[in-house]
Protein backbone atom coordinates (compact mmCIF):
# COMPACT_ATOMS: atom_id res chain seq x y z
CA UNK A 1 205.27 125.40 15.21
CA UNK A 2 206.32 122.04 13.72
CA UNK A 3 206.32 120.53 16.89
CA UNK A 4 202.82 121.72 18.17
CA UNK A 5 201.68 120.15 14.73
CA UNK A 6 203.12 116.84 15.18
CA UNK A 7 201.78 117.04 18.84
CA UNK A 8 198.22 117.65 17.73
CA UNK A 9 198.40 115.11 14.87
CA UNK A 10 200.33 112.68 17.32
CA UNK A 11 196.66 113.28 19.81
CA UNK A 12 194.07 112.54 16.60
CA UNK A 13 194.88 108.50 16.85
CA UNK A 14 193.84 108.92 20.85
CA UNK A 15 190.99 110.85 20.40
CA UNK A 16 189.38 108.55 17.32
CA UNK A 17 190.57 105.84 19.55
CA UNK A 18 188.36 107.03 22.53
CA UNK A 19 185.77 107.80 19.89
CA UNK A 20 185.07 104.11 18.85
CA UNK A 21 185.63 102.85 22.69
CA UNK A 22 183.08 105.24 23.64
CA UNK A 23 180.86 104.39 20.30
CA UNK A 24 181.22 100.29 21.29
CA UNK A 25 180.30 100.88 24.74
CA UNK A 26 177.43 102.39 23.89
CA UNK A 27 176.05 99.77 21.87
CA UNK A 28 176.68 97.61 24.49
CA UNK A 29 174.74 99.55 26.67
CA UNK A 30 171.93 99.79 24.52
CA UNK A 31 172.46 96.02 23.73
CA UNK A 32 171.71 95.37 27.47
CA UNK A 33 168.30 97.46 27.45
CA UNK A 34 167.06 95.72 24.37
CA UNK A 35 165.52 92.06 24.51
CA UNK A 36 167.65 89.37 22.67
CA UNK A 37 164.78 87.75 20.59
CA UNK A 38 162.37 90.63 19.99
CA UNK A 39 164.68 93.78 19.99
CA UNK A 40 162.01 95.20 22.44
CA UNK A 41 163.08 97.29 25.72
CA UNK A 42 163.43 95.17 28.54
CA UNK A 43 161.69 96.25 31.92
CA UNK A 44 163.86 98.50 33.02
CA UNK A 45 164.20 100.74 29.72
CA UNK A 46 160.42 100.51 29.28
CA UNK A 47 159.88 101.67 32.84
CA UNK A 48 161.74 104.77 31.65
CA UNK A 49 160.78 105.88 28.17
CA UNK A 50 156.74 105.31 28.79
CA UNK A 51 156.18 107.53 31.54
CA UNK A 52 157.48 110.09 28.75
CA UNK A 53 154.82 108.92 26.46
CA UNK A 54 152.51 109.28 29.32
CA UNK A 55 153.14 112.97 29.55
CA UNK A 56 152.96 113.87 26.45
CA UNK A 57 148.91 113.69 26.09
CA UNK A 58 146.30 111.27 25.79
CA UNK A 59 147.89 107.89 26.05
CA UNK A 60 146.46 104.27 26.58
CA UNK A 61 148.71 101.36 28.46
CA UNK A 62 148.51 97.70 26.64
CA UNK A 63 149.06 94.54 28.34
CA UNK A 64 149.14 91.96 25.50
CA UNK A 65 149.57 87.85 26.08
CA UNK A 66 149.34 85.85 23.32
CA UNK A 67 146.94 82.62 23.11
CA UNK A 68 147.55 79.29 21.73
CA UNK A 69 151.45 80.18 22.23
CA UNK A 70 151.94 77.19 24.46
CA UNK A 71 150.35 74.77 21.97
CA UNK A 72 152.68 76.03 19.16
CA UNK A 73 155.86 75.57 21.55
CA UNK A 74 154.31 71.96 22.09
CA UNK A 75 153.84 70.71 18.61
CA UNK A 76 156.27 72.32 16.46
CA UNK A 77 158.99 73.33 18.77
CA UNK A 78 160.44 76.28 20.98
CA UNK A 79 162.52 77.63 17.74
CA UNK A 80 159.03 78.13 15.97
CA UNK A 81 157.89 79.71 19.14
CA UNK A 82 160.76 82.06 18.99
CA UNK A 83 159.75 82.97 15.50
CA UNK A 84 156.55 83.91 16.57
CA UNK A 85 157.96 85.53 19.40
CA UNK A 86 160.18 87.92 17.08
CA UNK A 87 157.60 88.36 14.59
CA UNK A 88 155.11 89.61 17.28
CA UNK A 89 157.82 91.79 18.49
CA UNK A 90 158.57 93.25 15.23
CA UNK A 91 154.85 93.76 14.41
CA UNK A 92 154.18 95.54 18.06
CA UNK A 93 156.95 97.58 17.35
CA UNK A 94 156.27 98.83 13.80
CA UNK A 95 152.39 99.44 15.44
CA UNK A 96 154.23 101.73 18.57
CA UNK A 97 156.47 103.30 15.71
CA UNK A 98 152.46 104.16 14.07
CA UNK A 99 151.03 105.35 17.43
CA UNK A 100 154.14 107.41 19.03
CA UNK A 101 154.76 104.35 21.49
CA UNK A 102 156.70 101.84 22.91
CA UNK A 103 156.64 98.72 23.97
CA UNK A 104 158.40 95.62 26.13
CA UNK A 105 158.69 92.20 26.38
CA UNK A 106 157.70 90.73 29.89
CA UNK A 107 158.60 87.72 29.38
CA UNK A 108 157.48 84.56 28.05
CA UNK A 109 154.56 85.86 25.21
CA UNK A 110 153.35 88.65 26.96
CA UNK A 111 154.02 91.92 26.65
CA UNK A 112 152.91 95.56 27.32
CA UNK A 113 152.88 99.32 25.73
CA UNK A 114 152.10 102.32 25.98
CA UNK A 115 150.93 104.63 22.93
CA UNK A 116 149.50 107.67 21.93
CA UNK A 117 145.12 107.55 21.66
CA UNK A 118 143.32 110.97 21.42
CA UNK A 119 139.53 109.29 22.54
CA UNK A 120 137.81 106.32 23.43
CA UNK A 121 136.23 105.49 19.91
CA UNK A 122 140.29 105.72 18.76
CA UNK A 123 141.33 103.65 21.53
CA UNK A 124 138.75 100.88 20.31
CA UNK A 125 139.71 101.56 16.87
CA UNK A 126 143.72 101.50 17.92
CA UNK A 127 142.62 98.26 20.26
CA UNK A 128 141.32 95.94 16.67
CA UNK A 129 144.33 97.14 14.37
CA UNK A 130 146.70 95.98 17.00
CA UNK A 131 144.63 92.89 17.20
CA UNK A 132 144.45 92.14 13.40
CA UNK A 133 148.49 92.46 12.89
CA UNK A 134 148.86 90.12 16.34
CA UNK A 135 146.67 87.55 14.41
CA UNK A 136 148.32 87.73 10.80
CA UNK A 137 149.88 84.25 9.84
CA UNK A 138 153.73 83.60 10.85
CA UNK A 139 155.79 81.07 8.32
CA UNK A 140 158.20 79.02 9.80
CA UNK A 141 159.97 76.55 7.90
CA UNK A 142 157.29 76.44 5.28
CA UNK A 143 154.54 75.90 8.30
CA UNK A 144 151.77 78.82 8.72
CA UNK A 145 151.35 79.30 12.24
CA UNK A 146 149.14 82.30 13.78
CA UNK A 147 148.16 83.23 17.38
CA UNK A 148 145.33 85.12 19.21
CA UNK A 149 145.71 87.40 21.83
CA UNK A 150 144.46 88.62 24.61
CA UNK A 151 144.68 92.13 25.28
CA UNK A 152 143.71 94.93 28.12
CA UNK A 153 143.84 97.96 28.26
CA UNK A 154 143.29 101.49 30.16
CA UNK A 155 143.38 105.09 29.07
CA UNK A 156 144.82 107.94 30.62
CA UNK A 157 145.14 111.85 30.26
CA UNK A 158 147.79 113.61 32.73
CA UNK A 159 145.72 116.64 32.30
CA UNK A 160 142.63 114.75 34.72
CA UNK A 161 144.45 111.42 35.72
CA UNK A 162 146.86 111.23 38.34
CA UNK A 163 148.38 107.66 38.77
CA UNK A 164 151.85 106.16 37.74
CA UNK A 165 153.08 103.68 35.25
CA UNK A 166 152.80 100.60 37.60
CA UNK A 167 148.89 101.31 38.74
CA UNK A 168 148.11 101.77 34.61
CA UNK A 169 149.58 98.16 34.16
CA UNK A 170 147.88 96.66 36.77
CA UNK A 171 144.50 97.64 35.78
CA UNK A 172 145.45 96.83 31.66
CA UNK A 173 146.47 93.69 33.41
CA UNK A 174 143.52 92.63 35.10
CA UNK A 175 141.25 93.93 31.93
CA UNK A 176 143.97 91.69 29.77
CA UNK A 177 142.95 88.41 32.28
CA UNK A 178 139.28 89.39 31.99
CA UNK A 179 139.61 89.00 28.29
CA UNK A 180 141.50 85.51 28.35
CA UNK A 181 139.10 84.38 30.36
CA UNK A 182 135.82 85.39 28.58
CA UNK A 183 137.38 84.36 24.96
CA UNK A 184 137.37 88.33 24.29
CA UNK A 185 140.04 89.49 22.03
CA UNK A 186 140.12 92.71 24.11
CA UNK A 187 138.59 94.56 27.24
CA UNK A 188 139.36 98.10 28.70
CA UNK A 189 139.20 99.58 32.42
CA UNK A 190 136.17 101.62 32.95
CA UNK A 191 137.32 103.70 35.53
CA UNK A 192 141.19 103.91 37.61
CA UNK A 193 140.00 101.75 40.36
CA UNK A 194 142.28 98.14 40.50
CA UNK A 195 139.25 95.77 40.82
CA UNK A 196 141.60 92.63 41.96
CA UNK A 197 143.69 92.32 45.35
CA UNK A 198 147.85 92.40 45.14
CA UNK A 199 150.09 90.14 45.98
CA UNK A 200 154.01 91.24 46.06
CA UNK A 201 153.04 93.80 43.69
CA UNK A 202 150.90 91.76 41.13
CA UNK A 203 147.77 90.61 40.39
CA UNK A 204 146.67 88.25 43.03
CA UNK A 205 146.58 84.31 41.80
CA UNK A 206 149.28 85.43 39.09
CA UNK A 207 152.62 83.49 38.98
CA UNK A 208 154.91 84.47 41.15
CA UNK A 209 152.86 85.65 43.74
CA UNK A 210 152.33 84.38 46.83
CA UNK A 211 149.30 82.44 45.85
CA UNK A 212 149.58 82.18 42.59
CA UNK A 213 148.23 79.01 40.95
CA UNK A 214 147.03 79.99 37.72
CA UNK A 215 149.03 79.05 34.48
CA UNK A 216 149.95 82.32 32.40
CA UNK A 217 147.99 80.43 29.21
């Protein structure tokens, strides 16, 4: 009896031990999904928790890029960009947290989400509040800096709508460029239809496509 004791108490040090290795790697696993400066899912992370979101109900898909970014990073530095960076982060998350979304960094300052909306009037509604925490002041170093942003997006309903993740993006995407390029602080798709040719994938005359030579402002 003693011995099977001292065997199972001898096993307890191996199986905490296994315990915390499997505990560590798992934070480094979900360290690897997470973006370094904003805490945000990276692509591939997003690319599987929204499609959840999308079948859970009425849903709207975000593509957000912030304005005046670049002229912040020019004057005062890329470490007060980076705080603006985070903060925006932190504020789209808390708003996705609100809204039973998520969210990801692109890269750069854009980003994209997907959240819960249950009509058009709350998508517009949803659409200004995200807006008006973008645009709150960000203090860096005793400096008050604040951003616009541009922002498109498209609803959906899986009950009626049948088109993925990627499509959803593209048209928020192309509503999001309408926007930056009117001076609007936000524009939605009227129907499911792209309205701009691809190119590898993207919106034509975006960077990093084949004829891209626009500047992501």
């Amino acid at each position: 009896m003693s011995e099977v004791l001292f065997a199972a108490a001898a096993g307890v040090p191996m199986a905490a031990g296994w315990s915390v290795h499997a505990l560590r790697l798992h934070r480094r696993i979900e360290t690897a999904r997470r973006d370094p400066l904003t805490g945000l899912w990276t692509r591939d992370a997003f690319a599987q928790h929204a499609p959840k979101v999308l079948a859970g109900g009425r849903s709207a898909v975000y593509v957000i890029d912030l304005d005046r970014f670049k002229e912040i990073n020019d004057t005062h530095g890329h470490a007060a960009g980076d705080a603006v960076i985070a903060a925006t982060g932190r504020r789209l998350a808390e708003w996705a947290a609100v809204n039973g979304g998520t969210v990801v960094r692109l890269g750069g300052d854009e980003f994209a989400a997907v959240a819960r909306v249950y009509s058009l009037a709350d998508l517009s509604w949803t659409l200004s509040e995200l807006t008006r925490a973008i645009e709150q002041p960000v203090t860096v170093d005793g400096r008050t800096l604040t951003v616009g942003a541009s922002i498109g997006a498209v609803a959906y309903d899986p009950a009626t709508d049948d088109v993925d993740l990627s499509t959803l993006l593209r048209l928020a995407d192309e509503q999001m460029y309408a926007a930056k390029r009117s001076g609007a602080d936000w524009l939605t798709a009227l129907d499911l239809t792209p309205q701009s040719a691809t190119a590898n994938g993207r919106r034509a005359g975006r960077p990093g496509t084949a004829n891209g030579t626009e500047a992501a402002a």
